[in-house]
C-alpha atoms as a PDB file:
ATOM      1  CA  UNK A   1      34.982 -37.659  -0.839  1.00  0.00           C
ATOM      2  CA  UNK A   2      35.452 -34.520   0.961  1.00  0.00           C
ATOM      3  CA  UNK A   3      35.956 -32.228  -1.944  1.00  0.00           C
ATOM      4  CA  UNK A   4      32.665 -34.190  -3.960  1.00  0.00           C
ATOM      5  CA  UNK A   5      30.752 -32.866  -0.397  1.00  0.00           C
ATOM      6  CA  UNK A   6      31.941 -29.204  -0.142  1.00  0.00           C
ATOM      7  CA  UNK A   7      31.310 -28.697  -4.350  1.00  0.00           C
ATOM      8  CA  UNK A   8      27.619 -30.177  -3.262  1.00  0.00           C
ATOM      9  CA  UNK A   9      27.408 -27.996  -0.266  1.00  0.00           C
ATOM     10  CA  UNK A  10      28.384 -24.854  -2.270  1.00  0.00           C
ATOM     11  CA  UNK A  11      26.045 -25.331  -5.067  1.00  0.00           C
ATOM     12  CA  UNK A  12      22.950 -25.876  -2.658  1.00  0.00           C
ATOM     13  CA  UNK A  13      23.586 -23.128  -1.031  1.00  0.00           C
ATOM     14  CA  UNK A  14      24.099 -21.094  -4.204  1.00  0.00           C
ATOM     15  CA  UNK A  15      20.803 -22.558  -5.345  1.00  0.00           C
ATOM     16  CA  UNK A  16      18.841 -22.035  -2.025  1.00  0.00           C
ATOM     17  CA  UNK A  17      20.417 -18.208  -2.461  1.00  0.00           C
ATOM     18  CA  UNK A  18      19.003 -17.661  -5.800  1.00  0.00           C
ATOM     19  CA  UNK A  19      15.166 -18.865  -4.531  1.00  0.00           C
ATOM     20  CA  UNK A  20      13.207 -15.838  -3.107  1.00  0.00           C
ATOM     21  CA  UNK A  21       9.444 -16.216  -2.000  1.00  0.00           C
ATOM     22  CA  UNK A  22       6.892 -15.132  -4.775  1.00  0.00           C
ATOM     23  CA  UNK A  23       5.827 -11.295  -4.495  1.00  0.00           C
ATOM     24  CA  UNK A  24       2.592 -11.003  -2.563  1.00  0.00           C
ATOM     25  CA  UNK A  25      -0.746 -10.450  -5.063  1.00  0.00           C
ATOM     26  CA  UNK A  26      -1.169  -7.423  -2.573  1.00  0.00           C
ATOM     27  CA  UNK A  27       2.701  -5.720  -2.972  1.00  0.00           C
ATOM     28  CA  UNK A  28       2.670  -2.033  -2.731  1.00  0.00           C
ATOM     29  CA  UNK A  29       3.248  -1.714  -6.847  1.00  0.00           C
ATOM     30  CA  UNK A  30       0.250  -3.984  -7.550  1.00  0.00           C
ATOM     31  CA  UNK A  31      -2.196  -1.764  -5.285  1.00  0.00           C
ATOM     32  CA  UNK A  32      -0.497   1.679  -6.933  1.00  0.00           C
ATOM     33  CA  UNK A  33      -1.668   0.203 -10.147  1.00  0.00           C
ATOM     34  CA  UNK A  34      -5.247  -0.972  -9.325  1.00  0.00           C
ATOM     35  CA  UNK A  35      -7.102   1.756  -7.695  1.00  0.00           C
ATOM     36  CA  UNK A  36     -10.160  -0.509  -7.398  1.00  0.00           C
ATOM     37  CA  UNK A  37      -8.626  -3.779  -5.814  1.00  0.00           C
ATOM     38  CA  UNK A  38      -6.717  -1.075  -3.227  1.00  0.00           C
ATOM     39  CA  UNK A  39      -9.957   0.522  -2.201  1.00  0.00           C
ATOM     40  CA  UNK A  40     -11.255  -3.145  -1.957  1.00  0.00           C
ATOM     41  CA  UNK A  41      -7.987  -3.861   0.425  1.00  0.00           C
ATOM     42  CA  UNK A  42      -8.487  -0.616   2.715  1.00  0.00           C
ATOM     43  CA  UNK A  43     -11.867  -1.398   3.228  1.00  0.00           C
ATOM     44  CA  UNK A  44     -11.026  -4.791   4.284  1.00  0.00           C
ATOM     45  CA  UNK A  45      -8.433  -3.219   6.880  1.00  0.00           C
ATOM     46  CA  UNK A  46     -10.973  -0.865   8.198  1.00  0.00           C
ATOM     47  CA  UNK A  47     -13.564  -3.432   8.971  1.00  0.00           C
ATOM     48  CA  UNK A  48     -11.147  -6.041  10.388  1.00  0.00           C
ATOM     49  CA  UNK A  49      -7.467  -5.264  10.260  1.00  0.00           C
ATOM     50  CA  UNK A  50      -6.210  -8.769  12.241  1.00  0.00           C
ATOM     51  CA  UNK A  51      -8.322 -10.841   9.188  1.00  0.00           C
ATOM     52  CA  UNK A  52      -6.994  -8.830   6.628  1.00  0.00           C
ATOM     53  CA  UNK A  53      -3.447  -9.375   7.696  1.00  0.00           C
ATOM     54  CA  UNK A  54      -1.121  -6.587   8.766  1.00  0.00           C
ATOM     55  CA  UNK A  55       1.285  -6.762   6.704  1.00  0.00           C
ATOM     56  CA  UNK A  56      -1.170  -6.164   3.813  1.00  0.00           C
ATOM     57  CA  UNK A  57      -3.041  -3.532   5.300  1.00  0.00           C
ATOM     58  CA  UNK A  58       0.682  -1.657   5.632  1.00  0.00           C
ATOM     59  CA  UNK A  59       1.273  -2.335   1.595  1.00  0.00           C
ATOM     60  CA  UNK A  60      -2.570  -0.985   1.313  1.00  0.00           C
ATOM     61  CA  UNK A  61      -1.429   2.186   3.402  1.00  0.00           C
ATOM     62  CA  UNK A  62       2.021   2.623   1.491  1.00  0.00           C
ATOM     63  CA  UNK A  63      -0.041   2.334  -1.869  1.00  0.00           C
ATOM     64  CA  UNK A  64      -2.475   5.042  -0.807  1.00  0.00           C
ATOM     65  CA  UNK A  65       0.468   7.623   0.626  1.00  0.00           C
ATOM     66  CA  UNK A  66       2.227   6.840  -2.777  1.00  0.00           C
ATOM     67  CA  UNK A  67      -0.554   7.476  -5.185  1.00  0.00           C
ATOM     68  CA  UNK A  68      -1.704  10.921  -2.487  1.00  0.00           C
ATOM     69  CA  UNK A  69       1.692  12.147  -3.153  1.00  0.00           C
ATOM     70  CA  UNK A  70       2.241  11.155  -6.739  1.00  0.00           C
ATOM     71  CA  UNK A  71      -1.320  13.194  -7.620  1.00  0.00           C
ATOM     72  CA  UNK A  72      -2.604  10.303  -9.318  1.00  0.00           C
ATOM     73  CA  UNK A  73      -6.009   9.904  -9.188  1.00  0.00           C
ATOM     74  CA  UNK A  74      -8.737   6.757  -9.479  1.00  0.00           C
ATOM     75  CA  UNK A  75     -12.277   6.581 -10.650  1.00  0.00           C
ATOM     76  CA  UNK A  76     -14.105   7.714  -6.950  1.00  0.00           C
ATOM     77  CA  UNK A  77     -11.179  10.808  -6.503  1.00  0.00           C
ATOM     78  CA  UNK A  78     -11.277  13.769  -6.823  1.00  0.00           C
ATOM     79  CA  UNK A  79      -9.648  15.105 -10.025  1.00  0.00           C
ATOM     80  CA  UNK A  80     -10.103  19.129 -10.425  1.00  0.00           C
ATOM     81  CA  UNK A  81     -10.216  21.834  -7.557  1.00  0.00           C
ATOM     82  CA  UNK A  82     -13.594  22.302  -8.890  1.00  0.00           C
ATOM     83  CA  UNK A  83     -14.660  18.669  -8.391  1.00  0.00           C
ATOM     84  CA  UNK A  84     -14.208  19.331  -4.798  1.00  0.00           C
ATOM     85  CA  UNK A  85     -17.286  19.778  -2.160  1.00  0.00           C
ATOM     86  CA  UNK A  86     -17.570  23.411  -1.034  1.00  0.00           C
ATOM     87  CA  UNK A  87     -15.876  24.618   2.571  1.00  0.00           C
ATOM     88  CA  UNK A  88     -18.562  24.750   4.974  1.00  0.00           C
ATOM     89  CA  UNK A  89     -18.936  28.241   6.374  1.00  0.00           C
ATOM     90  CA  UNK A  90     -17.955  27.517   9.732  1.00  0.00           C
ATOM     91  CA  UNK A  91     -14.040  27.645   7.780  1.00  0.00           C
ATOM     92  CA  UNK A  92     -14.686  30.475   6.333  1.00  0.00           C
ATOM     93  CA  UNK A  93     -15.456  33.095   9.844  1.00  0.00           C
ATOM     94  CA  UNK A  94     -13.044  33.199  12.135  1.00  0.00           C
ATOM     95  CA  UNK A  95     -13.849  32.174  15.607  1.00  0.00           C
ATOM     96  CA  UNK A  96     -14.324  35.050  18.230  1.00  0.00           C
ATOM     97  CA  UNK A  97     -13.176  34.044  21.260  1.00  0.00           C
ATOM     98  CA  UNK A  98     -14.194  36.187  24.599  1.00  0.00           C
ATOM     99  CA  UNK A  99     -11.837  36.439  27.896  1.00  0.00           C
END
């Protein structure tokens, strides 16, 4: 009876190893891949992070810092150096400062 119970034992817990919880709709590589739905996510974060869910709102700000880095670019970014809004002139002088 004893050996029947630890062969049981050992494949349950072989089993209950091999089960992992179903990746989150809202993983890091799904948001790198939709620009759109990780906009949709960020915006959610900004307007109420504690709905939204922190852990989400991290993937949401891992998926940003990943695409920033990686140069990729969605439908509302900025693509060319051209495409980018002029420097206001307050940039451009430099600031004289009196003792």
């Amino acid at each position: 009876m004893k050996p029947l119970f630890a062969v049981v034992t050992v494949v349950a817990v072989l089993v209950l190893a091999g089960c992992k919880p179903p990746a989150p709709a809202d993983g890091i590589d799904a948001l790198v891949a939709d620009p759109v739905r990780l906009k949709a996510v960020r915006q959610q974060c900004q307007a109420d992070r504690a709905k939204a869910g922190d852990v989400v709102c991290q993937a949401a700000a891992e998926a940003f810092r990943r695409r920033f880095f990686a140069g990729t670019a969605g439908p509302d970014e900025y693509r060319t150096l051209a495409e980018l809004p002029p420097i206001p002139p307050s940039f451009d002088v430099p600031v004289e400062v009196t003792p």
